[in-house]
N, C-alpha and C. Protein backbone atom coordinates (compact mmCIF):
# COMPACT_ATOMS: atom_id res chain seq x y z
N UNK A 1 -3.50 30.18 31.26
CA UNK A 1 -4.17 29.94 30.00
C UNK A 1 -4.82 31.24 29.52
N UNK A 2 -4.64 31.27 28.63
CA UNK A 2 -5.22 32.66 27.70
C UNK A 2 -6.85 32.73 27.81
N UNK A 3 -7.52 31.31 27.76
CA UNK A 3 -8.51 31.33 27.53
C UNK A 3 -9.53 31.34 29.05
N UNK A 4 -8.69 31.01 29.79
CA UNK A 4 -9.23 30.88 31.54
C UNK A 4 -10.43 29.78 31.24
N UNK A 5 -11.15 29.61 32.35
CA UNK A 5 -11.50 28.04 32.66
C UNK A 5 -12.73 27.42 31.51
N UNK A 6 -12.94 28.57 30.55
CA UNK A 6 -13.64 27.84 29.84
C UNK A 6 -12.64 27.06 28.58
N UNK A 7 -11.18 27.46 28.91
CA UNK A 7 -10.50 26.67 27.50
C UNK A 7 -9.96 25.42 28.04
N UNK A 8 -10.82 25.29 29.48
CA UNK A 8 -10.28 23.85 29.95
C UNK A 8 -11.11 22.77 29.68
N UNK A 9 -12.79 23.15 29.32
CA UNK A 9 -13.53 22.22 28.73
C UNK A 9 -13.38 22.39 26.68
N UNK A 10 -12.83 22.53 26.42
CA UNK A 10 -12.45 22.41 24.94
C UNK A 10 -11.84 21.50 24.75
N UNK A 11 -12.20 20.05 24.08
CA UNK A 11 -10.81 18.78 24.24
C UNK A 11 -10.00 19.65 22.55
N UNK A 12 -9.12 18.69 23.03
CA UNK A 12 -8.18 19.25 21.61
C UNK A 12 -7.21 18.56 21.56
N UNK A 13 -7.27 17.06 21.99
CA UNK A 13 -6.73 15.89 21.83
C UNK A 13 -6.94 15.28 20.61
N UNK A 14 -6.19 14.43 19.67
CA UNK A 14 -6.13 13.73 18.74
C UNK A 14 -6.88 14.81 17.90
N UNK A 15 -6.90 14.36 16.82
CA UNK A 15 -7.26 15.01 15.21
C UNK A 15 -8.67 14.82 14.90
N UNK A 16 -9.37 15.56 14.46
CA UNK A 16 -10.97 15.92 14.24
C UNK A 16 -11.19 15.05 13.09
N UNK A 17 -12.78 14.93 13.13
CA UNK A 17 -12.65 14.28 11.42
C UNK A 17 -12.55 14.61 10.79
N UNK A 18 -12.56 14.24 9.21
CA UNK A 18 -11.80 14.61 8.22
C UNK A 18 -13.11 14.32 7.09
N UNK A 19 -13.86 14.00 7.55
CA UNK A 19 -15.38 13.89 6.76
C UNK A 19 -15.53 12.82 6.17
N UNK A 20 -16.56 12.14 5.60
CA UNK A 20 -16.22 11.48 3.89
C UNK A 20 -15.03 11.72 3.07
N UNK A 21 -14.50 10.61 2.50
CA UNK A 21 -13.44 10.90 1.43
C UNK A 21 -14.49 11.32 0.00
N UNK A 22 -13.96 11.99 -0.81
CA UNK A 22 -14.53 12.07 -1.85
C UNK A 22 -14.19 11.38 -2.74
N UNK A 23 -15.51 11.50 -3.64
CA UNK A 23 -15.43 10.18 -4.55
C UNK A 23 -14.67 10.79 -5.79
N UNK A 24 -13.76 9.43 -6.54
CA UNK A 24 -12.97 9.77 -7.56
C UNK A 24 -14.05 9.83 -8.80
N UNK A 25 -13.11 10.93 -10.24
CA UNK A 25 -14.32 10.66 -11.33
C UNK A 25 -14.33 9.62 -11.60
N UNK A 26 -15.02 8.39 -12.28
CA UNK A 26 -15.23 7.09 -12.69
C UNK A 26 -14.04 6.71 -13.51
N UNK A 27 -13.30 7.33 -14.42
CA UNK A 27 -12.05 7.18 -15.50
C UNK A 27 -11.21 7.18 -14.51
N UNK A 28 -10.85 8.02 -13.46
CA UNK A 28 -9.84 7.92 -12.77
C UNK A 28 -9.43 6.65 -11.99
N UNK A 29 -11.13 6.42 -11.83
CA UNK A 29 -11.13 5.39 -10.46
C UNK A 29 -10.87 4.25 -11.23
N UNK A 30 -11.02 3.93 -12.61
CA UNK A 30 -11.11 2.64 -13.58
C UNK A 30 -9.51 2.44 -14.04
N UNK A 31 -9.26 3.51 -14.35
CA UNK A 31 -7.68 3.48 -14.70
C UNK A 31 -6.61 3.22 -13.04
N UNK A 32 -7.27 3.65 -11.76
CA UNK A 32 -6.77 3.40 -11.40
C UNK A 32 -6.84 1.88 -10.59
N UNK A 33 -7.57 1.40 -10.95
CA UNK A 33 -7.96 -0.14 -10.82
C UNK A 33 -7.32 -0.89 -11.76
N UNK A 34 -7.13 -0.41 -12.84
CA UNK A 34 -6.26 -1.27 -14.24
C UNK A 34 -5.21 -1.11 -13.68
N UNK A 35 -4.36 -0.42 -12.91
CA UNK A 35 -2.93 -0.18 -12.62
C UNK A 35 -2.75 -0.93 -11.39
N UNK A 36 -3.50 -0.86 -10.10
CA UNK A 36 -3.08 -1.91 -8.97
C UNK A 36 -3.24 -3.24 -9.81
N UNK A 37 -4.54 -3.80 -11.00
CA UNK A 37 -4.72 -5.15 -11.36
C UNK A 37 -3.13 -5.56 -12.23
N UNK A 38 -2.91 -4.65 -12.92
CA UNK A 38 -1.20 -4.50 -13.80
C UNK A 38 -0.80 -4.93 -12.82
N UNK A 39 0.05 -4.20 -11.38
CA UNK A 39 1.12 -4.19 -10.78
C UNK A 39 0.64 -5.48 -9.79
N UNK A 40 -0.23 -6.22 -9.97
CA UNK A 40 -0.30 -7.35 -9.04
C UNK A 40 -0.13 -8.59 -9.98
N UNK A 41 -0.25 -8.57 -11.22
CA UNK A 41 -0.05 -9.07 -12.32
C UNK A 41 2.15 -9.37 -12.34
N UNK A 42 2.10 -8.32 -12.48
CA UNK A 42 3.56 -8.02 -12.58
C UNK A 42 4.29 -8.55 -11.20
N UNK A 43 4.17 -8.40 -10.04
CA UNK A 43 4.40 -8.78 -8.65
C UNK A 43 4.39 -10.55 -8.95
N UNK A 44 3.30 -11.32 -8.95
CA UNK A 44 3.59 -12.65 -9.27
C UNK A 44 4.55 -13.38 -10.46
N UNK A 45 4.12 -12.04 -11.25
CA UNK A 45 5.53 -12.84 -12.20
C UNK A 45 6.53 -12.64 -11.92
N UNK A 46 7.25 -11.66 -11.37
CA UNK A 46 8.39 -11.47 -10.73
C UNK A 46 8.80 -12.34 -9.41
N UNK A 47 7.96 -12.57 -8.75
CA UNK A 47 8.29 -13.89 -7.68
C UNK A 47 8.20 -14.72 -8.08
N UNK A 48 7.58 -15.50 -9.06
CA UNK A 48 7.81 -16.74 -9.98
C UNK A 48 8.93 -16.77 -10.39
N UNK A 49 9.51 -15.39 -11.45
CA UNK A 49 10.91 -15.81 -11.89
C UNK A 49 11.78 -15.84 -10.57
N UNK A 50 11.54 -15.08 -9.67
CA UNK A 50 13.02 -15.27 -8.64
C UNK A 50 12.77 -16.55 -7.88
N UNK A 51 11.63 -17.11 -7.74
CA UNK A 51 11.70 -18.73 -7.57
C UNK A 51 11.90 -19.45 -8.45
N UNK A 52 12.05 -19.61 -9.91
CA UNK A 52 12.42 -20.37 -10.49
C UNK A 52 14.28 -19.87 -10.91
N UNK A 53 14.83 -18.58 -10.68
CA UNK A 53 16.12 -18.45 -10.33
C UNK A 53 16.71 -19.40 -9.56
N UNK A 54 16.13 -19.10 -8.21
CA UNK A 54 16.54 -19.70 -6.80
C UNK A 54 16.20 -21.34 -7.14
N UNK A 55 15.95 -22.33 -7.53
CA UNK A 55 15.77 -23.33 -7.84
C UNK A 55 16.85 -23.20 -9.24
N UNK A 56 17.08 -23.00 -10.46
CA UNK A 56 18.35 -23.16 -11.20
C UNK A 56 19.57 -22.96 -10.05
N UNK A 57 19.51 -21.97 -9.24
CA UNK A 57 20.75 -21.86 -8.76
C UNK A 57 21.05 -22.71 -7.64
N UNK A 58 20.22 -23.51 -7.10
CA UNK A 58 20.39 -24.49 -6.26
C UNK A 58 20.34 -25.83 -7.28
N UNK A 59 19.97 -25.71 -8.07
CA UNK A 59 20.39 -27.36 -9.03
C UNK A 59 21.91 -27.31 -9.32
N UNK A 60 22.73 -25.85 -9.96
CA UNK A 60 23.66 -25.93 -10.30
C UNK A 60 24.44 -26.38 -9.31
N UNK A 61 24.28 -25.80 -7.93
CA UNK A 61 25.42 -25.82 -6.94
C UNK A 61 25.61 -27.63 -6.67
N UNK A 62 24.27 -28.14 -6.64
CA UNK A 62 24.00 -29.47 -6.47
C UNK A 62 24.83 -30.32 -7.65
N UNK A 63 25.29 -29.86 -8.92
CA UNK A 63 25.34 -30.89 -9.63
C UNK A 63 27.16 -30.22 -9.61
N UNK A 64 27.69 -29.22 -8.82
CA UNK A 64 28.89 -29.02 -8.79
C UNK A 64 29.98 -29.92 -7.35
N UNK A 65 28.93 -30.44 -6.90
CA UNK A 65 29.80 -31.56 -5.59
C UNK A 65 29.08 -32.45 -6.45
């Protein structure tokens, strides 16, 4: 070791902290709250329509026997 026996008490396992995150400006943080509330908005309507797909397409098959 380069450092001889004192670089054997140095841990240097796993990753140090990384501090506090910093805080976003308020517009950023608001707009970016309007956009997860949008895309969770959008997410249920899109599984609604592909459940109400999947139900037309199981009536049709049903009314074809």
């Amino acid at each position: 070791m380069a450092e001889g026996p004192e670089g054997l008490a140095i841990e240097r396992r796993g990753r140090g902290s990384r501090g506090k995150p910093k805080k976003l400006p308020k517009d950023v943080e608001e707009d970016l709250l309007t956009e997860v509330q949008w895309l969770r908005t959008e997410n249920d309507y899109l599984k609604n329509l592909h459940a109400l797909l999947l139900e037309d397409e199981l009536r049709q098959r049903r009314k074809r026997r």
